[in-house]
N, C-alpha and C. Protein backbone atom coordinates (compact mmCIF):
# COMPACT_ATOMS: atom_id res chain seq x y z
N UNK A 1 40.22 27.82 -17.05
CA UNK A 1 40.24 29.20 -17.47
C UNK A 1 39.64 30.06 -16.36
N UNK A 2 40.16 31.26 -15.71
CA UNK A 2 39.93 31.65 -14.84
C UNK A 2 38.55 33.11 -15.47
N UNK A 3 38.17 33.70 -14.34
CA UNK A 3 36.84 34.31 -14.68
C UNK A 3 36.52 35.20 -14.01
N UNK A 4 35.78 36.27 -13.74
CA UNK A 4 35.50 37.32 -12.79
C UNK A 4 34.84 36.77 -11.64
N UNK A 5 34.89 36.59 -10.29
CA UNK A 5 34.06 36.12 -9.22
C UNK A 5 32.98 37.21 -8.95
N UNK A 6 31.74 36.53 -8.77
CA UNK A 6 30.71 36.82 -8.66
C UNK A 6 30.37 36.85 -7.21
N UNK A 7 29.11 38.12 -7.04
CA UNK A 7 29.11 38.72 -5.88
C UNK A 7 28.84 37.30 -4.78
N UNK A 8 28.14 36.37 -4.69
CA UNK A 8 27.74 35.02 -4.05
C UNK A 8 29.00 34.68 -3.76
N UNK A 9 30.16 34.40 -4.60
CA UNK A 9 31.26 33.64 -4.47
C UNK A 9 32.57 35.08 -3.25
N UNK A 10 32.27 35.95 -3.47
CA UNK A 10 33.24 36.84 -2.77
C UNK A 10 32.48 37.55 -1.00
N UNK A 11 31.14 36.67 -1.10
CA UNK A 11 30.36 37.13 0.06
C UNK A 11 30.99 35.86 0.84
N UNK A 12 30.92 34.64 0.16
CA UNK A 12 31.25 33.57 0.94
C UNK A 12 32.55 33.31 1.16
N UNK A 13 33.50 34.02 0.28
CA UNK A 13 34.88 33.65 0.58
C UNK A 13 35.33 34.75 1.84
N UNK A 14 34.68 35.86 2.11
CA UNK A 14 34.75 36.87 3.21
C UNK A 14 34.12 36.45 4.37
N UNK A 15 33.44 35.66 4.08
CA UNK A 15 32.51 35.25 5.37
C UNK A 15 33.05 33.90 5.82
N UNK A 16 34.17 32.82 5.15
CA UNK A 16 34.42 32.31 5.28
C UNK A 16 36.40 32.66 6.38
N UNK A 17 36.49 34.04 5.98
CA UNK A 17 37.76 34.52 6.22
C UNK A 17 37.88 35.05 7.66
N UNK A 18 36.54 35.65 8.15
CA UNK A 18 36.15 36.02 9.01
C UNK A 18 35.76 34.99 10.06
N UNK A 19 34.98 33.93 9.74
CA UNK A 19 35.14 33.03 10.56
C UNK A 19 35.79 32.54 11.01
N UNK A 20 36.63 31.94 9.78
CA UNK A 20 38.49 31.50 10.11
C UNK A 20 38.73 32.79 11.52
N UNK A 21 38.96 33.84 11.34
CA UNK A 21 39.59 34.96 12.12
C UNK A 21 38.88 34.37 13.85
N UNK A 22 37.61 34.59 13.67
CA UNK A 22 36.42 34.22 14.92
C UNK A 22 37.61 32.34 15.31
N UNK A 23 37.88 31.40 14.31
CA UNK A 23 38.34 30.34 15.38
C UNK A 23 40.05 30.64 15.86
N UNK A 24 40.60 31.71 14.81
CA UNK A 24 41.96 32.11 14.89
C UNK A 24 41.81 32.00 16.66
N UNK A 25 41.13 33.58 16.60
CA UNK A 25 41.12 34.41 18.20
C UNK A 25 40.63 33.51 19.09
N UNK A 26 39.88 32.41 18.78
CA UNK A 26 39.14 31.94 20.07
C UNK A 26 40.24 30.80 20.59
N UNK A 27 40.92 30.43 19.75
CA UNK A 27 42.01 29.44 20.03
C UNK A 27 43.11 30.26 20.51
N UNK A 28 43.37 30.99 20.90
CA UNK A 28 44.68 32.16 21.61
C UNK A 28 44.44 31.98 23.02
N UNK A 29 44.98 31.89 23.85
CA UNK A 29 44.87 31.67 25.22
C UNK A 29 45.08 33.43 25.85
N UNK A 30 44.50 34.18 25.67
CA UNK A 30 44.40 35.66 26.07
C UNK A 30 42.70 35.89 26.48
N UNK A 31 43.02 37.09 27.28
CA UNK A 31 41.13 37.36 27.57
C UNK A 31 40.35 37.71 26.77
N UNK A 32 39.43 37.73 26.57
CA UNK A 32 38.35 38.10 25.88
C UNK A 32 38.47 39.31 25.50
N UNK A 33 38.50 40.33 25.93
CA UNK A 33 38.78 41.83 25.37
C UNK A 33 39.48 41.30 24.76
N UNK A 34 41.09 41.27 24.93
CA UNK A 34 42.16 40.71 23.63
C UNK A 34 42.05 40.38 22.56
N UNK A 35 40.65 38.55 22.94
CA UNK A 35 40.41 38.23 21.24
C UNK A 35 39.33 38.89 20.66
N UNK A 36 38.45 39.87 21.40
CA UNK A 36 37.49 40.65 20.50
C UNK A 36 38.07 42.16 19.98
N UNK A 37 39.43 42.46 20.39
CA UNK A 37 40.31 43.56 19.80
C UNK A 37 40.77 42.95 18.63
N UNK A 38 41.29 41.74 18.83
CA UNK A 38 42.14 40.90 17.42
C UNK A 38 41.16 40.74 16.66
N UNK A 39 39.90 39.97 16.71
CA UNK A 39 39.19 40.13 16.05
C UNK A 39 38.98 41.31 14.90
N UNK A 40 38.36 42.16 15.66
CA UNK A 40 37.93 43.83 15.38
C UNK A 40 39.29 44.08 14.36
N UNK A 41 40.12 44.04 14.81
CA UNK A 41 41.31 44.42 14.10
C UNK A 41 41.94 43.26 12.53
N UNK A 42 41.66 42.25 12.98
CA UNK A 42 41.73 40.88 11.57
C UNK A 42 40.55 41.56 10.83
N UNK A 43 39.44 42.07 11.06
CA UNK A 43 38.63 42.23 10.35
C UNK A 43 38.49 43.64 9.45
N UNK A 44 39.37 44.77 10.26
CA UNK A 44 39.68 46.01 9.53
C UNK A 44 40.77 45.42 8.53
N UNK A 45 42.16 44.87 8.86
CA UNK A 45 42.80 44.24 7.93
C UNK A 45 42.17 43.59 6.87
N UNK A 46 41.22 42.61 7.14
CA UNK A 46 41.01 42.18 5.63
C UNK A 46 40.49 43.32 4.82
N UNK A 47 39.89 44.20 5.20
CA UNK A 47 38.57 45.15 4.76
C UNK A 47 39.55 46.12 3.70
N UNK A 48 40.63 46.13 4.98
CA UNK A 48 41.73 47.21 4.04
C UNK A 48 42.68 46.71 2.91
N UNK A 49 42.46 45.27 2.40
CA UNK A 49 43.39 44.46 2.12
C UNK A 49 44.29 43.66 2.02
N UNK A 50 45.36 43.82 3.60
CA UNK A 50 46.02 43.28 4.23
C UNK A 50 46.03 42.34 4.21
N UNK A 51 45.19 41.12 3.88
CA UNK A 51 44.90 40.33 4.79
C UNK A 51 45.51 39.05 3.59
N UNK A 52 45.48 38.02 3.65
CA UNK A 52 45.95 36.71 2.63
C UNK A 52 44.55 36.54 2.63
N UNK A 53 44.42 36.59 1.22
CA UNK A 53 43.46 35.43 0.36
C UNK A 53 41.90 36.36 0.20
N UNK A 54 42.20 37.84 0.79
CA UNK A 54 40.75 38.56 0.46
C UNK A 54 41.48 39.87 0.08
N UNK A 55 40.90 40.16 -1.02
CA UNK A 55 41.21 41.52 -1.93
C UNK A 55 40.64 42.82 -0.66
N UNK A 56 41.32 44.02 -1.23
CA UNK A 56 40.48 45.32 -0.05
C UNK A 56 39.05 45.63 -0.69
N UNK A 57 38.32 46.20 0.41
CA UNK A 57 36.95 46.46 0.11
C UNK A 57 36.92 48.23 -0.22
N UNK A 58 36.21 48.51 -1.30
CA UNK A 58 35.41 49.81 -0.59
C UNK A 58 34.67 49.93 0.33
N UNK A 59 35.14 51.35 1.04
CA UNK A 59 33.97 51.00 2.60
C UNK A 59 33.77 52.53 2.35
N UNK A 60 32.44 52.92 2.00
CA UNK A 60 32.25 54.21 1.96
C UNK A 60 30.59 54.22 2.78
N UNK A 61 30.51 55.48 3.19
CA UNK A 61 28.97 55.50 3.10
C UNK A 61 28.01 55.44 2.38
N UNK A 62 26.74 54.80 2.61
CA UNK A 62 26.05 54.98 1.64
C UNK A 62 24.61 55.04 2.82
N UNK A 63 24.15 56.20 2.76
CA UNK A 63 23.00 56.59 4.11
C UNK A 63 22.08 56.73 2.99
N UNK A 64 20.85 56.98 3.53
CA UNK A 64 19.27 56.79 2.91
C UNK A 64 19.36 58.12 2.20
N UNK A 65 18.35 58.04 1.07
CA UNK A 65 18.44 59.23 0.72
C UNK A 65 17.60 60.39 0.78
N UNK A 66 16.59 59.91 2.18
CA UNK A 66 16.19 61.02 3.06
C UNK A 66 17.44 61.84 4.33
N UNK A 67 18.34 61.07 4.39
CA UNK A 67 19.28 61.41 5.57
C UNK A 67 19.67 63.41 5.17
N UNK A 68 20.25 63.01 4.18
CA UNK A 68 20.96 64.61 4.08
C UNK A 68 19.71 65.78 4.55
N UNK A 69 18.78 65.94 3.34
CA UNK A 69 18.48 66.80 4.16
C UNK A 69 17.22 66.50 5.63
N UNK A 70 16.76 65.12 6.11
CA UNK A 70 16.87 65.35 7.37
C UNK A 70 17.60 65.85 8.85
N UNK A 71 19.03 65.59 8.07
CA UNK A 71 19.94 65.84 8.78
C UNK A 71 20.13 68.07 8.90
N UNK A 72 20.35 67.87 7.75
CA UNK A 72 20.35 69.69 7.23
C UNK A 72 19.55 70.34 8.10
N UNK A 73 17.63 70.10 8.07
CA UNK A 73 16.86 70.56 8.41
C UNK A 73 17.03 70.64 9.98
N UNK A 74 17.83 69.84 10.88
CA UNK A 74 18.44 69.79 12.28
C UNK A 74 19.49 70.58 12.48
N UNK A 75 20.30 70.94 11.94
CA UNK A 75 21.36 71.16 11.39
C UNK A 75 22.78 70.32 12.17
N UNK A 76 22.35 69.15 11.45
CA UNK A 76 23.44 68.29 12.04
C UNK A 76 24.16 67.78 10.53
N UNK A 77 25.72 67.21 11.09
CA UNK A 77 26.56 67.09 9.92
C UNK A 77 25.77 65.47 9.11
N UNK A 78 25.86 65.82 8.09
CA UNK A 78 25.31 63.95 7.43
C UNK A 78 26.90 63.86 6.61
N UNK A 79 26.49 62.18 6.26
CA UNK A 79 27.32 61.70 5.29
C UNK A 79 27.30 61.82 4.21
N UNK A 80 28.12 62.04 3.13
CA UNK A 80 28.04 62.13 2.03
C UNK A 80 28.01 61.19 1.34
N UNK A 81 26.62 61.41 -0.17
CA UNK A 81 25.94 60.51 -0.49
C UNK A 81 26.76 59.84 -1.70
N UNK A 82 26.81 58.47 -1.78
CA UNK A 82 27.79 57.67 -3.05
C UNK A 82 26.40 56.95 -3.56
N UNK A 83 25.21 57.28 -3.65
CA UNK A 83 24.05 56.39 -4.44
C UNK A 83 24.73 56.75 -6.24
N UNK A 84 25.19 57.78 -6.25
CA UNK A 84 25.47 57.82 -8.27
C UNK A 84 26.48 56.47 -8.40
N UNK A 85 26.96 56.38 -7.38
CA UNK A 85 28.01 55.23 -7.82
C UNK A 85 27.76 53.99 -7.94
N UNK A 86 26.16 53.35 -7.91
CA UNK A 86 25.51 52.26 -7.56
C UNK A 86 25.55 51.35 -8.84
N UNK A 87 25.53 52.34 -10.10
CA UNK A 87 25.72 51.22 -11.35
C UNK A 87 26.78 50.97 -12.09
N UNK A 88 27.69 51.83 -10.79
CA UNK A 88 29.89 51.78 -11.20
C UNK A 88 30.19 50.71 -10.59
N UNK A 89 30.06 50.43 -9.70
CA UNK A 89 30.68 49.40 -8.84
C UNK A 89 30.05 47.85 -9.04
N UNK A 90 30.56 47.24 -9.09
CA UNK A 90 30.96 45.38 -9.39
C UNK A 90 30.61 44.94 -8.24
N UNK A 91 29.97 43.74 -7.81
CA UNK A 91 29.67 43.05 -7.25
C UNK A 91 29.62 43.46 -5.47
N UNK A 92 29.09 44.99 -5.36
CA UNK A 92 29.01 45.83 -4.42
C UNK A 92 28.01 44.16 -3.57
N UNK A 93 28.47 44.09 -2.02
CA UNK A 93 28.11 43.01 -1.32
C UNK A 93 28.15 43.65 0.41
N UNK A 94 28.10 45.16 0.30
CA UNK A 94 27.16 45.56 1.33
C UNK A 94 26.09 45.64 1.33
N UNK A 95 25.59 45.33 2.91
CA UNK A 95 23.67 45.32 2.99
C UNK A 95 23.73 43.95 3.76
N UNK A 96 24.20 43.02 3.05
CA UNK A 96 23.60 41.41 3.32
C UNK A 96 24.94 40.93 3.96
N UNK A 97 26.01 41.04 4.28
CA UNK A 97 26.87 40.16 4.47
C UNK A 97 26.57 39.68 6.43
N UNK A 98 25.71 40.68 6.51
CA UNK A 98 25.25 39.97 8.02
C UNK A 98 24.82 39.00 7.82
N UNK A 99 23.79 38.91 6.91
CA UNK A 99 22.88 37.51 6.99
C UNK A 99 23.23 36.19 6.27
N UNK A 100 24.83 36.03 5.98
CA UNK A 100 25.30 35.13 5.94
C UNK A 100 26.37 34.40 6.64
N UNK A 101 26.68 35.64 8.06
CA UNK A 101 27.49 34.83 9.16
C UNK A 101 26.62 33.92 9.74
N UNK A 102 27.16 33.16 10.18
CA UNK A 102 26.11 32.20 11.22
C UNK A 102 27.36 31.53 12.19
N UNK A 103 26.62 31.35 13.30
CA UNK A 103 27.56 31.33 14.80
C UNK A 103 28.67 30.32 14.40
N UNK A 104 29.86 30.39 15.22
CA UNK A 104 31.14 29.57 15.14
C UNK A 104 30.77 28.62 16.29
N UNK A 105 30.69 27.47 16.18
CA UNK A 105 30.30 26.40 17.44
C UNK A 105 31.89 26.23 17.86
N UNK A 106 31.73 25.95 18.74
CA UNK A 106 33.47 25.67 19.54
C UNK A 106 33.72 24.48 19.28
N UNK A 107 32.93 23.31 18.78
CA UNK A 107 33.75 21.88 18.00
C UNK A 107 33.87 22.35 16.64
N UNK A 108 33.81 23.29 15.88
CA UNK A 108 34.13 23.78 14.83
C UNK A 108 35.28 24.27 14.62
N UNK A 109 35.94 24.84 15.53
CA UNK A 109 37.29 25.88 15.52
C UNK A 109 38.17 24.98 14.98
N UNK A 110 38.27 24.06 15.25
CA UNK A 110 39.77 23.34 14.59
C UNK A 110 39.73 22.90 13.40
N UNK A 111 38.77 22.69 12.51
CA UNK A 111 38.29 22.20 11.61
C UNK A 111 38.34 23.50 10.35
N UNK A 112 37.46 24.29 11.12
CA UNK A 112 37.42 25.62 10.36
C UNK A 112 38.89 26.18 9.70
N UNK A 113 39.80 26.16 11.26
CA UNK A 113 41.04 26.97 11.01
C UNK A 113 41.96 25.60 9.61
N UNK A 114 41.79 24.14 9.81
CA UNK A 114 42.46 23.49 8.77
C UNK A 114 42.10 23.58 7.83
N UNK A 115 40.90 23.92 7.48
CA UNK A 115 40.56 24.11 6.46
C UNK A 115 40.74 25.44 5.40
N UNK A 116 41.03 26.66 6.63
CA UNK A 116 41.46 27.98 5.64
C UNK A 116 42.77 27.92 5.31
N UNK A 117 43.89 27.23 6.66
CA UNK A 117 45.30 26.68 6.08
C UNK A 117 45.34 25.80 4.83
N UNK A 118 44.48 24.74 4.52
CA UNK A 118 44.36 24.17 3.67
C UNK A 118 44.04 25.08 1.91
N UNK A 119 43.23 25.97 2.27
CA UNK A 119 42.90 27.11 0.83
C UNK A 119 44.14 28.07 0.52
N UNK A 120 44.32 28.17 1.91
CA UNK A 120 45.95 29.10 1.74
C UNK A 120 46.83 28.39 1.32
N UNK A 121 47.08 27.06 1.88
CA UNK A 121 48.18 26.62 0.73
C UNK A 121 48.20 26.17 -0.82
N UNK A 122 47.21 25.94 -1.17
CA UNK A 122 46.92 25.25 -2.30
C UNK A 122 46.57 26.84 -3.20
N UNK A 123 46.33 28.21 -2.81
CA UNK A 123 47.06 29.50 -3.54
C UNK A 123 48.09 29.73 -3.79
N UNK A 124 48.92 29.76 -2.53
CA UNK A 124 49.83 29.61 -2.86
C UNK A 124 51.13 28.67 -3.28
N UNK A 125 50.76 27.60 -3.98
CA UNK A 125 51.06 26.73 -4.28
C UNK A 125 51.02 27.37 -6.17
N UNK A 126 49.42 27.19 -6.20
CA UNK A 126 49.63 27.85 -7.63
C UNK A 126 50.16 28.47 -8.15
N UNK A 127 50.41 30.21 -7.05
CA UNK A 127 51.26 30.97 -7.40
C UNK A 127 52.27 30.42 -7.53
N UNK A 128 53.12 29.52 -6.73
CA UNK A 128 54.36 29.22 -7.00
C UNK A 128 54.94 28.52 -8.15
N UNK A 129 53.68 27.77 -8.73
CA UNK A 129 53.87 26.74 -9.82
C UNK A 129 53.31 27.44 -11.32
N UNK A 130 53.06 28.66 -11.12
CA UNK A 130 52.90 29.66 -12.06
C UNK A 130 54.08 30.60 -12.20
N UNK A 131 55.06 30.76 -10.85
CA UNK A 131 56.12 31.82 -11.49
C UNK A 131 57.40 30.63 -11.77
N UNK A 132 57.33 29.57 -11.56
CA UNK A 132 58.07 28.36 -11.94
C UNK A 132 57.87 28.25 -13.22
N UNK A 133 57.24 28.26 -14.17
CA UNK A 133 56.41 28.14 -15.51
C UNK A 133 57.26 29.57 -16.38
């Protein structure tokens, strides 16, 4: 029986997507700018939705809530504040998702990448054996 995923389970499946991305690019035979553009760019894709196997994110600001009027009192432009929206939103998993990357070792890359081919197929597998049904 399937269930709502919980913020732990959608930090790790993003952080797991992203890594995948980190052994994607490092396995491409292009320069470095190249795979840290692809990168940069796999990683706006997932964010925006695009991507297989990670839903889109909200990406809004959310600045301190001394900023505005520190900012005012300078008179410089601030961001606009989304703190009312803090007890609307579901399993909100900005703040921390830094502190659950941890480095891609280069005997890892091949392993990593079979293993996200491996989650991707066995989704879509289900899907398939669900519109078969």
């Amino acid at each position: 029986m399937s269930r709502e995923k919980v913020a732990d389970e959608i930090v790790a499946e993003l952080i797991e997507h992203i890594r995948g991305q980190i052994c994607l690019w490092e396995s491409m035979d292009i320069s470095s700018l190249d795979k840290l553009n692809g990168l940069a760019f796999s990683i706006l894709v997932a964010l925006d939705g695009d991507a297989d196997g990670v839903p889109g994110f909200i990406v809004a600001p959310r600045p301190h809530p001394d900023d505005k009027q520190f900012n005012k009192d300078r008179g410089i432009n601030y961001y606009p504040e989304n703190h009312q929206l803090d007890e609307e939103i579901k399993a909100d998993i900005g703040g921390i998702l830094h502190e659950h990357l941890y480095k891609v070792r280069k005997e890892d890359v091949k392993n990593i990448l079979l293993k996200q081919e491996k989650r991707h197929a066995e989704i879509v597998k289900k899907i398939i054996d669900e519109v078969e049904l």
